[in-house]
C-alpha atoms as a PDB file:
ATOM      1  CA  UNK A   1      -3.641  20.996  -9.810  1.00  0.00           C
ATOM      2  CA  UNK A   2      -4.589  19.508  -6.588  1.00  0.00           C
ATOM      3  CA  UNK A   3      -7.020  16.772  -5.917  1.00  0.00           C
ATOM      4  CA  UNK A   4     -10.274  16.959  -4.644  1.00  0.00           C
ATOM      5  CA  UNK A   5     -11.165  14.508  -2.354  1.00  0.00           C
ATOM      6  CA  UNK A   6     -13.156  12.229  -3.990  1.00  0.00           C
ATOM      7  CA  UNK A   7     -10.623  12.094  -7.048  1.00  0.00           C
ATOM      8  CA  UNK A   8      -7.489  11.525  -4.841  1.00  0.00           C
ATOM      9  CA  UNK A   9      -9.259   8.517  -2.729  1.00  0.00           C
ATOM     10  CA  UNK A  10     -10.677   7.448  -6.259  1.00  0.00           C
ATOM     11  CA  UNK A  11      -7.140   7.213  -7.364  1.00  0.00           C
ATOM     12  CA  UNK A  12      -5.851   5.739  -4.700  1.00  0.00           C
ATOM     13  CA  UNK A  13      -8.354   2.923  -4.735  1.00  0.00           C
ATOM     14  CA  UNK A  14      -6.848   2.393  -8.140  1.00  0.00           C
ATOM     15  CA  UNK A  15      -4.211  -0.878  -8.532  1.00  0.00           C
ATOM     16  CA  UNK A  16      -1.069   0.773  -8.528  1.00  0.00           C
ATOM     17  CA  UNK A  17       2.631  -0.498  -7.583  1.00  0.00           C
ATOM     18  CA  UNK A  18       2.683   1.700  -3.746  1.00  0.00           C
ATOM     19  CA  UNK A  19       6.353   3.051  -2.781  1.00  0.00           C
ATOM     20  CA  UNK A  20       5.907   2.283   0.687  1.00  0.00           C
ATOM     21  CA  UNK A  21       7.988   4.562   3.370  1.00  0.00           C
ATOM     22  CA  UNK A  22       8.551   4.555   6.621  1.00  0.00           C
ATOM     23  CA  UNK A  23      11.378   5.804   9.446  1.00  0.00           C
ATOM     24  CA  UNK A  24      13.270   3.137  10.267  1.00  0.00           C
ATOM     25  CA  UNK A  25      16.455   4.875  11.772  1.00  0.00           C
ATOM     26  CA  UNK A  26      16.695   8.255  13.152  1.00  0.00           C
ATOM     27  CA  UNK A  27      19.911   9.193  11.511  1.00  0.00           C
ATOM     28  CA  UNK A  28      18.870   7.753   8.048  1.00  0.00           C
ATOM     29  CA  UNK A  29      16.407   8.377   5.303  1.00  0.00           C
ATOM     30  CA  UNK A  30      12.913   6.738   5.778  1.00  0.00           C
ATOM     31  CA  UNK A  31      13.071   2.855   4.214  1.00  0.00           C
ATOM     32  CA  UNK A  32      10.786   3.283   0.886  1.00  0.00           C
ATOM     33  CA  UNK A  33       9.863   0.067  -0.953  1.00  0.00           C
ATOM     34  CA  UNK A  34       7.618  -0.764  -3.668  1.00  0.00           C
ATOM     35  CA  UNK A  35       4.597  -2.771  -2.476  1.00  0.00           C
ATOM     36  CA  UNK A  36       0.828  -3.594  -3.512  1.00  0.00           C
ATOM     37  CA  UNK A  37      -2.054  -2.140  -1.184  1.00  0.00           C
ATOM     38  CA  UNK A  38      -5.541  -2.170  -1.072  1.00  0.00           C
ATOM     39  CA  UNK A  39      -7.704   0.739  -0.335  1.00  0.00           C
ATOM     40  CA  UNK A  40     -11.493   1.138  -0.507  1.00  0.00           C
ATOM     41  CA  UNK A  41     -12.352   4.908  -0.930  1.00  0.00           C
ATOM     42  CA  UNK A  42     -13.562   6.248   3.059  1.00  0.00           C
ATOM     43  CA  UNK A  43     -11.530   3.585   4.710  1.00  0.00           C
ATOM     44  CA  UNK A  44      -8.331   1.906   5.567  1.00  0.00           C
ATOM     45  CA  UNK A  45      -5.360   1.210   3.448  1.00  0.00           C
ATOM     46  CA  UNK A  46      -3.541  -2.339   4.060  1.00  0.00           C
ATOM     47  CA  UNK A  47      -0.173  -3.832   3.125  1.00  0.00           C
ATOM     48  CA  UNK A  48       0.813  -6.950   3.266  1.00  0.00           C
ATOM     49  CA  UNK A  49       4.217  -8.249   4.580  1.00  0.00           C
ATOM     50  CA  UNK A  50       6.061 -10.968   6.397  1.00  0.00           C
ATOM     51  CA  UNK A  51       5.916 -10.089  10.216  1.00  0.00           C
ATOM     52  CA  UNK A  52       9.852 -10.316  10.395  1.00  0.00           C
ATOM     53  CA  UNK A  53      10.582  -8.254   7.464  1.00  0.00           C
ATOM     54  CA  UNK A  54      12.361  -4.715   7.667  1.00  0.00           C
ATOM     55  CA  UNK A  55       9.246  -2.735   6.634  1.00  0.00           C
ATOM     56  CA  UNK A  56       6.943  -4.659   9.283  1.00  0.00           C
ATOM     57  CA  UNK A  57       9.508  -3.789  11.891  1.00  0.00           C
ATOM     58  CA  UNK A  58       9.646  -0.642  11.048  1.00  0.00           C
ATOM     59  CA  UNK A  59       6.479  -0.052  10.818  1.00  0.00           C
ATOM     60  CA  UNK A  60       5.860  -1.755  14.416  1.00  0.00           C
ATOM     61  CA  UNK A  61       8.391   0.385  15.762  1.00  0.00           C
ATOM     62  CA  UNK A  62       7.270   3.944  14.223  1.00  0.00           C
ATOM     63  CA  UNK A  63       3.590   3.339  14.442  1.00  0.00           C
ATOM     64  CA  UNK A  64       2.629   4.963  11.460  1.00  0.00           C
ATOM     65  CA  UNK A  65       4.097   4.907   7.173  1.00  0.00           C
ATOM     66  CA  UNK A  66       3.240   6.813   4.292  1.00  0.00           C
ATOM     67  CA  UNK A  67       2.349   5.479   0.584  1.00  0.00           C
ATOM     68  CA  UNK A  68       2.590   7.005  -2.448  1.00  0.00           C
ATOM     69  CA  UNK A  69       1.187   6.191  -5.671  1.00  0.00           C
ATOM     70  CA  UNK A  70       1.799   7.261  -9.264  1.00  0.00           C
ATOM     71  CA  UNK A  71       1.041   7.249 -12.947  1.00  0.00           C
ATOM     72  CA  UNK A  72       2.447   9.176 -15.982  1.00  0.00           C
ATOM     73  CA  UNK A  73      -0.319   8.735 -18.722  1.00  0.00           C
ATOM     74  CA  UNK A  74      -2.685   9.954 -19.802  1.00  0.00           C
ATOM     75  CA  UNK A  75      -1.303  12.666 -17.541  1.00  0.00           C
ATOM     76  CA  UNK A  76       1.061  12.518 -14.828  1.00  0.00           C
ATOM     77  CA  UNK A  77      -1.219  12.449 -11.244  1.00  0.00           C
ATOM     78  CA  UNK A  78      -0.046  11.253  -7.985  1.00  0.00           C
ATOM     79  CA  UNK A  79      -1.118  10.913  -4.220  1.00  0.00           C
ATOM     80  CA  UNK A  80       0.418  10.309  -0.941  1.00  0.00           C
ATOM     81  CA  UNK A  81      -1.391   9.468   1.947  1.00  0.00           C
ATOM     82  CA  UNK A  82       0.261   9.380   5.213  1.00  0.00           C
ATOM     83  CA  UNK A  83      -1.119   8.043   8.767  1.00  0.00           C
ATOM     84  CA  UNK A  84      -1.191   5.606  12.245  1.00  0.00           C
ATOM     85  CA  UNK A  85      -1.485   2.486  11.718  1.00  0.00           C
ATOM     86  CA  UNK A  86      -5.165   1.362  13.193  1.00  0.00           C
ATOM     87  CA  UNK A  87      -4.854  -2.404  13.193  1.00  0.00           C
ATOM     88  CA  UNK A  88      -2.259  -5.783  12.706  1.00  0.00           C
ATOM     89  CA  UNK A  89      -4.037  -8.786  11.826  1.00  0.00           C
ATOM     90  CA  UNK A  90      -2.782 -12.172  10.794  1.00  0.00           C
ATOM     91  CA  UNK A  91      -2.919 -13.010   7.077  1.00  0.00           C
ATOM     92  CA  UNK A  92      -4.788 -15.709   5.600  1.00  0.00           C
ATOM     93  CA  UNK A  93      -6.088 -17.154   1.981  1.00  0.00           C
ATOM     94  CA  UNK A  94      -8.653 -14.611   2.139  1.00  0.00           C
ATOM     95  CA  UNK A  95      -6.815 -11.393   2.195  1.00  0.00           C
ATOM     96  CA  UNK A  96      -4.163 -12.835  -0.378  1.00  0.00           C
ATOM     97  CA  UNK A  97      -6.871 -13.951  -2.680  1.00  0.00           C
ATOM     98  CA  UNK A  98      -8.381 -10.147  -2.305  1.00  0.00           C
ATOM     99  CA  UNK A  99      -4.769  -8.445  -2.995  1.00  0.00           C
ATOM    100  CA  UNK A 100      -3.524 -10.564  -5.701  1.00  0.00           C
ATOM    101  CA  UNK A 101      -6.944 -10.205  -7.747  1.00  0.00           C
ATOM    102  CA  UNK A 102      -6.373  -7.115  -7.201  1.00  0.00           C
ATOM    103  CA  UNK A 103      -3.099  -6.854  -9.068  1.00  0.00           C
ATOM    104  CA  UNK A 104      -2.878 -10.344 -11.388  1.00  0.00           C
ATOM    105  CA  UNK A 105      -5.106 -11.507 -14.248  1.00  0.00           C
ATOM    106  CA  UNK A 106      -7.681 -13.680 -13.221  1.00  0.00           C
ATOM    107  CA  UNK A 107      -6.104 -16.715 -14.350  1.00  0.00           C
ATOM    108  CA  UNK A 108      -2.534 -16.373 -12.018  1.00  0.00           C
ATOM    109  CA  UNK A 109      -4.561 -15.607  -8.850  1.00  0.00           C
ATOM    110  CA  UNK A 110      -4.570 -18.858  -7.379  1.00  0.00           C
ATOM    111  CA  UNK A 111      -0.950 -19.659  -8.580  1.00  0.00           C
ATOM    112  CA  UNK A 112       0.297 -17.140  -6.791  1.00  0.00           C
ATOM    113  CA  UNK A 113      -2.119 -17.543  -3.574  1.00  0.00           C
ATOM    114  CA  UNK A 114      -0.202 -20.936  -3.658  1.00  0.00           C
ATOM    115  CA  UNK A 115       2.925 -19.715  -4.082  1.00  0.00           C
ATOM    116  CA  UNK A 116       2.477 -17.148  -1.153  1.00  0.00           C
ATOM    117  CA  UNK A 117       1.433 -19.642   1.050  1.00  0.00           C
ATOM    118  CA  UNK A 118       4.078 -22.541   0.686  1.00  0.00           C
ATOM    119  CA  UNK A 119       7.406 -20.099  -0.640  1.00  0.00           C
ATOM    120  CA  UNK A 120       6.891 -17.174   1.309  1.00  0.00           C
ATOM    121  CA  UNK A 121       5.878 -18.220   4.282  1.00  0.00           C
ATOM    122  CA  UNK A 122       3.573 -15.964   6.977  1.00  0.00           C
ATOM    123  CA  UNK A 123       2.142 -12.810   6.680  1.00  0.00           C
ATOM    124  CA  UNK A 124       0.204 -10.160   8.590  1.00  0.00           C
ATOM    125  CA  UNK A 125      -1.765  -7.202   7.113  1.00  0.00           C
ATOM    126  CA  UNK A 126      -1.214  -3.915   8.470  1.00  0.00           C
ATOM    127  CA  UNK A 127      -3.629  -1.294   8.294  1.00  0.00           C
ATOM    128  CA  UNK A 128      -3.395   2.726   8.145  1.00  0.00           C
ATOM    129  CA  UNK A 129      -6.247   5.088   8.630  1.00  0.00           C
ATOM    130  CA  UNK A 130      -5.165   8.295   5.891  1.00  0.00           C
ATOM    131  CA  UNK A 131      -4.896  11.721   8.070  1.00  0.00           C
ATOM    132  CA  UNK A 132      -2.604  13.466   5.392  1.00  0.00           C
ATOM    133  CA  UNK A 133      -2.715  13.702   1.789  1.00  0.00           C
ATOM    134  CA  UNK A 134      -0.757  14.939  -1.037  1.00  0.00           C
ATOM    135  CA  UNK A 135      -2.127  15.109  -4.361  1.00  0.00           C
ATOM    136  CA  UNK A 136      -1.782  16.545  -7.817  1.00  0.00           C
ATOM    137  CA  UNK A 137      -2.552  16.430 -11.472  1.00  0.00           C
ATOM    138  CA  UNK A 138      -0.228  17.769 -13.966  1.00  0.00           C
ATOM    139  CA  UNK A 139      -2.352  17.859 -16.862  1.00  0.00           C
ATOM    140  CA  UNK A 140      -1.085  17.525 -20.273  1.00  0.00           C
ATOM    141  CA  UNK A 141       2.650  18.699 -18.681  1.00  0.00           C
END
């Protein structure tokens, strides 16, 4: 059964693990990779991502990615949300403070805020405005 649209953005505002895809060669399949997000229902989705990585370049170069997000209990619902991307910004302590509290137990935020910042070096956030969705609930299936 399909989504309405205040369930599927309700869902998607949910912390999930995102498999993140996007074209990054014409005669290939689109690069998918599993990354957090952060979506507030109504308005943009962000990733976050080393500017030199594969996914930001591929991103850069095909101006647009799709996400999709899953569970299996208590029933097995998904969404995917495709669209342009609206914005780059530069990271900073503030957006990787927001993301990892969203995903890590209080007590590991910082750690890994630290970690971020001295191991893995520079970051940008890229954000998507949603213009297509896919969504369904399988019930008890």
């Amino acid at each position: 059964m399909v989504l309405s649209s205040e369930e599927r953005e309700q869902f998607l505002a949910e912390p999930h693990i995102g498999a993140l895809s996007v074209v990054e060669r014409p005669d290939r399949a689109p690069l998918t990779v599993p990354i957090w997000y952060q979506y507030t229902p109504g308005g943009e989705l962000w990733v976050s991502t080393p500017p030199e990585s594969r996914k930001a370049k591929a991103i850069e170069a095909a101006g647009r990615f799709s996400l999709m997000v899953q569970r299996v209990e208590p029933t097995v619902r998904y969404v995917s949300v495709e669209g342009p991307v609206v914005r780059t910004r530069p990271g900073s302590y503030e957006l990787t403070w927001e993301m990892a509290s969203r995903y890590l137990p209080a007590d590991k935020v910082a750690g890994y805020v630290e970690f971020e910042r001295t191991q893995l070096g520079e970051h940008i956030a890229i954000h998507m405005r949603p213009e297509r969705w896919l969504s369904a609930d399988m019930g008890s299936v």
